[in-house]
C-alpha atoms as a PDB file:
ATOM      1  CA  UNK A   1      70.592  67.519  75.619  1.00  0.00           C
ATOM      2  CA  UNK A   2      69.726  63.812  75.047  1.00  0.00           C
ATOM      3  CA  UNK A   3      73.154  61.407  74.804  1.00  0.00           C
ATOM      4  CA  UNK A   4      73.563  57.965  74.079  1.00  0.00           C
ATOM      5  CA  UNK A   5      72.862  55.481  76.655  1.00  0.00           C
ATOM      6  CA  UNK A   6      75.639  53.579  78.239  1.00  0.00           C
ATOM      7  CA  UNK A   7      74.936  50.495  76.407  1.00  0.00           C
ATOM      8  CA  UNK A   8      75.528  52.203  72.896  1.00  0.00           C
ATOM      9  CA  UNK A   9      78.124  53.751  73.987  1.00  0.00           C
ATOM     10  CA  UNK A  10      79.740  50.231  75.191  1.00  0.00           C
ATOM     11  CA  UNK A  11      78.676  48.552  71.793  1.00  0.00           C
ATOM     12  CA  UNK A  12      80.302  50.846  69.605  1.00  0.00           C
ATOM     13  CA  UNK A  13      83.847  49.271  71.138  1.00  0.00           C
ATOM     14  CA  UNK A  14      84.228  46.111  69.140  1.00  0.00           C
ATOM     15  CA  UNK A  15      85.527  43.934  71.977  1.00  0.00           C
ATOM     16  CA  UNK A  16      82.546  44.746  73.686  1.00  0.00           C
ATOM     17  CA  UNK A  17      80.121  43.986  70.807  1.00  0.00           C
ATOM     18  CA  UNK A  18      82.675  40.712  70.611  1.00  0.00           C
ATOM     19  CA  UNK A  19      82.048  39.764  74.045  1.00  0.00           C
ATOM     20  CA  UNK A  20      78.584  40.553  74.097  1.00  0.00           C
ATOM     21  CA  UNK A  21      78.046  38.228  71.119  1.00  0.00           C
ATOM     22  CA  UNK A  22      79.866  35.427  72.739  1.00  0.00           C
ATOM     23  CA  UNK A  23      77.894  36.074  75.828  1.00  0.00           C
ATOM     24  CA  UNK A  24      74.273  35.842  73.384  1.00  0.00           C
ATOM     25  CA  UNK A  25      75.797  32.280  71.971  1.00  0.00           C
ATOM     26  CA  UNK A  26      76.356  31.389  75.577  1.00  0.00           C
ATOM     27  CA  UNK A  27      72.882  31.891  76.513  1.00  0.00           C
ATOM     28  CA  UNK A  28      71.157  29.774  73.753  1.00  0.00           C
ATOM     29  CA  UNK A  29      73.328  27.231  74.573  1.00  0.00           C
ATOM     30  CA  UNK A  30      72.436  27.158  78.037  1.00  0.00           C
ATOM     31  CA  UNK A  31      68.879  27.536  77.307  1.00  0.00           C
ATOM     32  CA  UNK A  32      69.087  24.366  74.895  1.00  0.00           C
ATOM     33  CA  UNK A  33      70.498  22.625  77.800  1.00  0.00           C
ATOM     34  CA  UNK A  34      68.460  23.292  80.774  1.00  0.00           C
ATOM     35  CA  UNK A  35      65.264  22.979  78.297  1.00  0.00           C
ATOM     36  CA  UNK A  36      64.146  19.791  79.797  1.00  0.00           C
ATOM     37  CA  UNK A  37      64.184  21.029  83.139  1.00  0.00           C
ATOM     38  CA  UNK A  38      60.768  21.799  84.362  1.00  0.00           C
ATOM     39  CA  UNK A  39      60.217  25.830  84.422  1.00  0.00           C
ATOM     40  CA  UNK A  40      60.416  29.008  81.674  1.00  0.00           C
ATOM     41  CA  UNK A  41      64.407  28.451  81.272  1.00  0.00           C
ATOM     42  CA  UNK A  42      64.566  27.708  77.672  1.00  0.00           C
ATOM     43  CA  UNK A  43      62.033  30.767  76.427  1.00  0.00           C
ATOM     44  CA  UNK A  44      63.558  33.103  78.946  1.00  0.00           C
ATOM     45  CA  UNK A  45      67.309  32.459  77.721  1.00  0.00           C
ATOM     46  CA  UNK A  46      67.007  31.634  74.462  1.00  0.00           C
ATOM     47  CA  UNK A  47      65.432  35.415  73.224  1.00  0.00           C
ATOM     48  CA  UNK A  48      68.047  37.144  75.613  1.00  0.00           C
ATOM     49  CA  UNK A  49      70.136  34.784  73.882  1.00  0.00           C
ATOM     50  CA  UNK A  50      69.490  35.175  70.543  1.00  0.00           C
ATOM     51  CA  UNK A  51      68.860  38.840  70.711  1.00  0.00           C
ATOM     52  CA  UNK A  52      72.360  39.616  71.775  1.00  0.00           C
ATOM     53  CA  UNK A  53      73.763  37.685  68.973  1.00  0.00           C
ATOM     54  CA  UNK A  54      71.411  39.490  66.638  1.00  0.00           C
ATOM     55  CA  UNK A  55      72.478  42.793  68.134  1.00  0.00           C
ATOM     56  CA  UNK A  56      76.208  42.718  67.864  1.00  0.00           C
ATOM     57  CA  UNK A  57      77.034  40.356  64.628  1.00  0.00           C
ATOM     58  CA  UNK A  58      76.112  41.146  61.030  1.00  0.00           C
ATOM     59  CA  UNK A  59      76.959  36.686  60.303  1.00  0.00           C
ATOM     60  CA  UNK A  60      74.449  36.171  62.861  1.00  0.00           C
ATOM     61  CA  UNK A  61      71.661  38.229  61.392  1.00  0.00           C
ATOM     62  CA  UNK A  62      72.386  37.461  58.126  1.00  0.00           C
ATOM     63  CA  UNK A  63      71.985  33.165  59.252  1.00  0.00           C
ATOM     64  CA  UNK A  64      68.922  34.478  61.005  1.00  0.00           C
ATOM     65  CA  UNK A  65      66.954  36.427  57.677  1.00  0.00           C
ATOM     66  CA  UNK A  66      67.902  33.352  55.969  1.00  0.00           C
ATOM     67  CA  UNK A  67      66.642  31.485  57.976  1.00  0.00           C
ATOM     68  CA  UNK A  68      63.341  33.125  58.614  1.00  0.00           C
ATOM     69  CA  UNK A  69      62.951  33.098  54.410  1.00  0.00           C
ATOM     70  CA  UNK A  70      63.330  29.616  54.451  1.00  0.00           C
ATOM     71  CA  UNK A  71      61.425  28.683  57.448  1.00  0.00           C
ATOM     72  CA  UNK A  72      58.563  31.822  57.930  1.00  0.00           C
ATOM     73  CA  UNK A  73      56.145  30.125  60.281  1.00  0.00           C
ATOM     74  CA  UNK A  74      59.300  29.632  62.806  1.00  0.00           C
ATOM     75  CA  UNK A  75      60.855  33.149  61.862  1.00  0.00           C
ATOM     76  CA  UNK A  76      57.200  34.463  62.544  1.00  0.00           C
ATOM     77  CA  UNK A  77      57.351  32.919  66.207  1.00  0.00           C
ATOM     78  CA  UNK A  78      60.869  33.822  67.344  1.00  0.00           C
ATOM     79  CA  UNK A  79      59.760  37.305  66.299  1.00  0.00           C
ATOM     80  CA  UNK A  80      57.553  37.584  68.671  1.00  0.00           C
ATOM     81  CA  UNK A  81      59.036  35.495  71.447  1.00  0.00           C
ATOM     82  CA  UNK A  82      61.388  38.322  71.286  1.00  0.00           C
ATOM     83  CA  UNK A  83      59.125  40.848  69.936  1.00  0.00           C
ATOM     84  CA  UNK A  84      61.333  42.377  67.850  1.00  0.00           C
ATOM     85  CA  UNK A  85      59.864  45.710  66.149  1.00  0.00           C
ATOM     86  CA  UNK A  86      60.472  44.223  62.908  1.00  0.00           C
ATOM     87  CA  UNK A  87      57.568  41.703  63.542  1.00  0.00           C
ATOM     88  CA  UNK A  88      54.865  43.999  64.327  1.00  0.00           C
ATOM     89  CA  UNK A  89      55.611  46.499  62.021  1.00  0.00           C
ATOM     90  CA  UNK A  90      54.830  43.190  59.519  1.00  0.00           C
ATOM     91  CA  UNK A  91      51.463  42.780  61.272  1.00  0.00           C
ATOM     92  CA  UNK A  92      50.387  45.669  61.669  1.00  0.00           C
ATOM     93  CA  UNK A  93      51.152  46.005  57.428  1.00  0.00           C
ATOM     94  CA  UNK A  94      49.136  42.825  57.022  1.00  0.00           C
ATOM     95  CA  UNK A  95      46.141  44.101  58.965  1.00  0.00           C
ATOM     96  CA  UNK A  96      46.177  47.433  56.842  1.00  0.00           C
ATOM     97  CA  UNK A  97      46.499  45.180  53.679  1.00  0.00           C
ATOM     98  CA  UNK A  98      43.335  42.684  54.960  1.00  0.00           C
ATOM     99  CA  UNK A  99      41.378  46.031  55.579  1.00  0.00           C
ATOM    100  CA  UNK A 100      42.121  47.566  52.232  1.00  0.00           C
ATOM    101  CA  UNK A 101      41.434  44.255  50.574  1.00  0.00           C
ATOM    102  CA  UNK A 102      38.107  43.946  52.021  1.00  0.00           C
ATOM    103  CA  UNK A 103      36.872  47.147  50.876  1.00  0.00           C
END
């Protein structure tokens, strides 16, 4: 009998999913701060960042598919810095489309 994790089970309480958001904001801040630090801070915290904030507000992923409409060689790259399945389920599309165009 397979259950939901712990985690989904935590984000279906909406303090939780508040918290958690305000806890992804928190993290791209930080990352924007400590960015010109020497070291990985900024692309480590960022995508834990943003991916929380992605997770747990609908606001935040509607700014973010705006965003990536008006802006698609940036929405391309912060799809894969966080390699979000969304992103190579596109490329994998486009690679069946260049193969079927070629033929």
């Amino acid at each position: 009998m397979t259950g939901r994790s712990l985690y989904q089970r935590l984000r279906s309480n909406a303090q939780v999913r508040t918290t958690l958001f305000c806890v992804g904001v928190l993290l791209i801040i930080a990352g924007v701060i400590i960015a010109p630090l020497p070291g990985p801070g900024f692309v480590i915290l960022s995508p834990l960042g943003l991916m929380l904030a992605l997770q747990n507000s609908a606001w935040a992923k509607r700014r973010y598919v705006r965003f990536k409409r008006r802006h698609p060689r940036y929405g391309e790259w912060t799809d894969r810095v966080m390699r979000r399945v969304s992103a190579a389920r596109r490329r994998a599309r486009d690679r069946i489309g260049d193969i079927l165009d070629d033929d």
